[in-house]
C-alpha atoms as a PDB file:
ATOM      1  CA  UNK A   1       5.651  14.898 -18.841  1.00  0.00           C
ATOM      2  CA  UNK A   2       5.192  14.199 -15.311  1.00  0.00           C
ATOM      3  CA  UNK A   3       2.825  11.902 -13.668  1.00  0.00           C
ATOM      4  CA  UNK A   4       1.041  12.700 -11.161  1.00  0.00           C
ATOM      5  CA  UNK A   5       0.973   9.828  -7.940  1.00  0.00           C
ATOM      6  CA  UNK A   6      -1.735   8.803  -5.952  1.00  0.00           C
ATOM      7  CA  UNK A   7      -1.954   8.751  -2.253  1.00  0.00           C
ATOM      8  CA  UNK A   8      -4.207   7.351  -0.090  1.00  0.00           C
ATOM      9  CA  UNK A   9      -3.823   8.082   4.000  1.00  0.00           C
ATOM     10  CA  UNK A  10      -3.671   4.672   5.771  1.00  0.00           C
ATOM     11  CA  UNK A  11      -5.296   5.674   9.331  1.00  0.00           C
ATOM     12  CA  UNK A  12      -5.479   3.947  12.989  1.00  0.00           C
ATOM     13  CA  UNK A  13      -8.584   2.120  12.914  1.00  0.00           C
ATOM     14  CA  UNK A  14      -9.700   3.191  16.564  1.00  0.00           C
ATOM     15  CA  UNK A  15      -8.569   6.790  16.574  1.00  0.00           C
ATOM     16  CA  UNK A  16      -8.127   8.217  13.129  1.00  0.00           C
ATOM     17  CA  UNK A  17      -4.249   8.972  13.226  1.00  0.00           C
ATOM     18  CA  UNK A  18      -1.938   8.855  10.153  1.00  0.00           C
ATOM     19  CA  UNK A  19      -0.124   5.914   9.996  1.00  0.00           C
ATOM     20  CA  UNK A  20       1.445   5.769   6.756  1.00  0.00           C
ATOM     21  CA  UNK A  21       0.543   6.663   2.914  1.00  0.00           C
ATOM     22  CA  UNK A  22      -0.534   4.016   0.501  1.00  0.00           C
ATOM     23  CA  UNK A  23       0.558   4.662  -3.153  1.00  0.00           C
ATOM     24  CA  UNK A  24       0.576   2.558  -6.568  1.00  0.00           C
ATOM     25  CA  UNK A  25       4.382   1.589  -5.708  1.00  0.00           C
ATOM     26  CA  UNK A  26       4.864   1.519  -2.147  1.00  0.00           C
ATOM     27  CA  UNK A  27       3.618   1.670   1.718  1.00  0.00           C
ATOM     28  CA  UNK A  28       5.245   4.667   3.335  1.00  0.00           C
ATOM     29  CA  UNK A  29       5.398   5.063   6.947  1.00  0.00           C
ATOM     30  CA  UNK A  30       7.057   7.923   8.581  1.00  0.00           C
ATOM     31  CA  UNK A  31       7.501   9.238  12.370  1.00  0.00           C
ATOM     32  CA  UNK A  32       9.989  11.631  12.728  1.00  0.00           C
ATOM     33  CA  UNK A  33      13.248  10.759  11.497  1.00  0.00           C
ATOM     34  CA  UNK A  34      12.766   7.282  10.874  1.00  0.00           C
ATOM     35  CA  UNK A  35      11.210   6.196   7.410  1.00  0.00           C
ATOM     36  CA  UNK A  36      10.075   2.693   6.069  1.00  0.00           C
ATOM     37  CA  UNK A  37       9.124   2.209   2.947  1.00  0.00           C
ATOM     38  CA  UNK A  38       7.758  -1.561   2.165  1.00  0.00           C
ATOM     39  CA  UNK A  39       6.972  -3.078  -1.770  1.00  0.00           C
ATOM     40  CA  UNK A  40       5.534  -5.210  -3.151  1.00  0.00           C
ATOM     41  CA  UNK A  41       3.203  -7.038  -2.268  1.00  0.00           C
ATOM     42  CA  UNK A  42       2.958  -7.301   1.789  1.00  0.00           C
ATOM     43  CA  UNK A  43       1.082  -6.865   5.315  1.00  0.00           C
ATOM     44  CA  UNK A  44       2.707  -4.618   7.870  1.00  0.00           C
ATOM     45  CA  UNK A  45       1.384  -4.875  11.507  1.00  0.00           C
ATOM     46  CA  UNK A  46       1.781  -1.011  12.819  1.00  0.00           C
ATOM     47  CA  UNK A  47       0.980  -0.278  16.824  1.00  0.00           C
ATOM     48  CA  UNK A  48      -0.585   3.375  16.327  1.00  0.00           C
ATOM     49  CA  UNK A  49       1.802   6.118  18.045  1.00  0.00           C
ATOM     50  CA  UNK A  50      -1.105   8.294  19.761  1.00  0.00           C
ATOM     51  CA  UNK A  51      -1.224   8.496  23.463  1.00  0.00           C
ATOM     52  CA  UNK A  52      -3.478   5.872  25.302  1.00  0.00           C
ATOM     53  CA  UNK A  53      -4.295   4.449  22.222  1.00  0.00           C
ATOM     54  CA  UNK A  54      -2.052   1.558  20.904  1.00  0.00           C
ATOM     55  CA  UNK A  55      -4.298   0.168  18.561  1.00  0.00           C
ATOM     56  CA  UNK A  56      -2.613  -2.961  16.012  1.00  0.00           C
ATOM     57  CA  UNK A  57      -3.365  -1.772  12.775  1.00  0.00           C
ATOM     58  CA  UNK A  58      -3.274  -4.332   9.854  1.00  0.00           C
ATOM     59  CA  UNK A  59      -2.410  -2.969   6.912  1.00  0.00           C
ATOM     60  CA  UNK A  60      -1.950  -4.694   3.536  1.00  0.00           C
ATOM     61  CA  UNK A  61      -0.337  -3.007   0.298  1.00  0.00           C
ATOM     62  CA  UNK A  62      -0.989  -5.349  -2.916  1.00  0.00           C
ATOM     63  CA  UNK A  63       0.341  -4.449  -6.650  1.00  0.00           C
ATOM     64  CA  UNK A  64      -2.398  -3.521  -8.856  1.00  0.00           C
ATOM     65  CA  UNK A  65      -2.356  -6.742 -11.725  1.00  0.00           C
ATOM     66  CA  UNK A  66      -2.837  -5.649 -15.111  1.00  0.00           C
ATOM     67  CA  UNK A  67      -2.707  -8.333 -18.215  1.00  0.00           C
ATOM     68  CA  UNK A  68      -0.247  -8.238 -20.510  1.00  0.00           C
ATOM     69  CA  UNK A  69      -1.197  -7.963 -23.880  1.00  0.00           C
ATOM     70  CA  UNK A  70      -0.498 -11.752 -24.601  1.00  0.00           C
ATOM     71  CA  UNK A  71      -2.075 -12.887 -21.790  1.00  0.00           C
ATOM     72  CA  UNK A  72      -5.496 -11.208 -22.041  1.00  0.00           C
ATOM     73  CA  UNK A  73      -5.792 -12.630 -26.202  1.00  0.00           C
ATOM     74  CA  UNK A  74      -7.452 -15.955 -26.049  1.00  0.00           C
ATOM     75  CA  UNK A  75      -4.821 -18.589 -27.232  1.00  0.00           C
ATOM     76  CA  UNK A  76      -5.718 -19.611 -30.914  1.00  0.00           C
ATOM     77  CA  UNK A  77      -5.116 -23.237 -32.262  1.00  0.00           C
ATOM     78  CA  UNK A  78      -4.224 -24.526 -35.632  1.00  0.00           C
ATOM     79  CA  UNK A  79      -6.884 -27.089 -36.988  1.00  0.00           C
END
């Protein structure tokens, strides 16, 4: 069975262009022939591509934190 990944579009903050795709894994950023992929957790400073524009874009990619089963039990004590 195949699972099915979430994107989400990571866009310049002055002019609306695609900068890169944020999924559960990774950061993605693409422009022509040259790909980056960053993960883990991190924050990647991208200069959007468009024209005049040139805006810094800040954009931060943090792993989703789910409990472990042991971790989410409240720790019991012997009397």
């Amino acid at each position: 069975m195949k699972t099915q990944s979430t994107t989400t579009d990571c866009r310049c903050k002055a002019c609306g262009a695609l900068l890169a795709k944020l999924d559960r894994d990774s950061l993605t950023i693409r422009r022509g022939d040259m790909q980056i992929v960053v993960t883990g957790d991190s924050t990647v400073s991208v200069t959007c591509y468009r024209g005049r524009c040139r805006t810094l874009n800040v954009l931060a990619s943090r792993r989703p934190t789910t409990p472990s089963p042991a971790s989410a039990l409240p720790r019991a004590t012997a009397a």
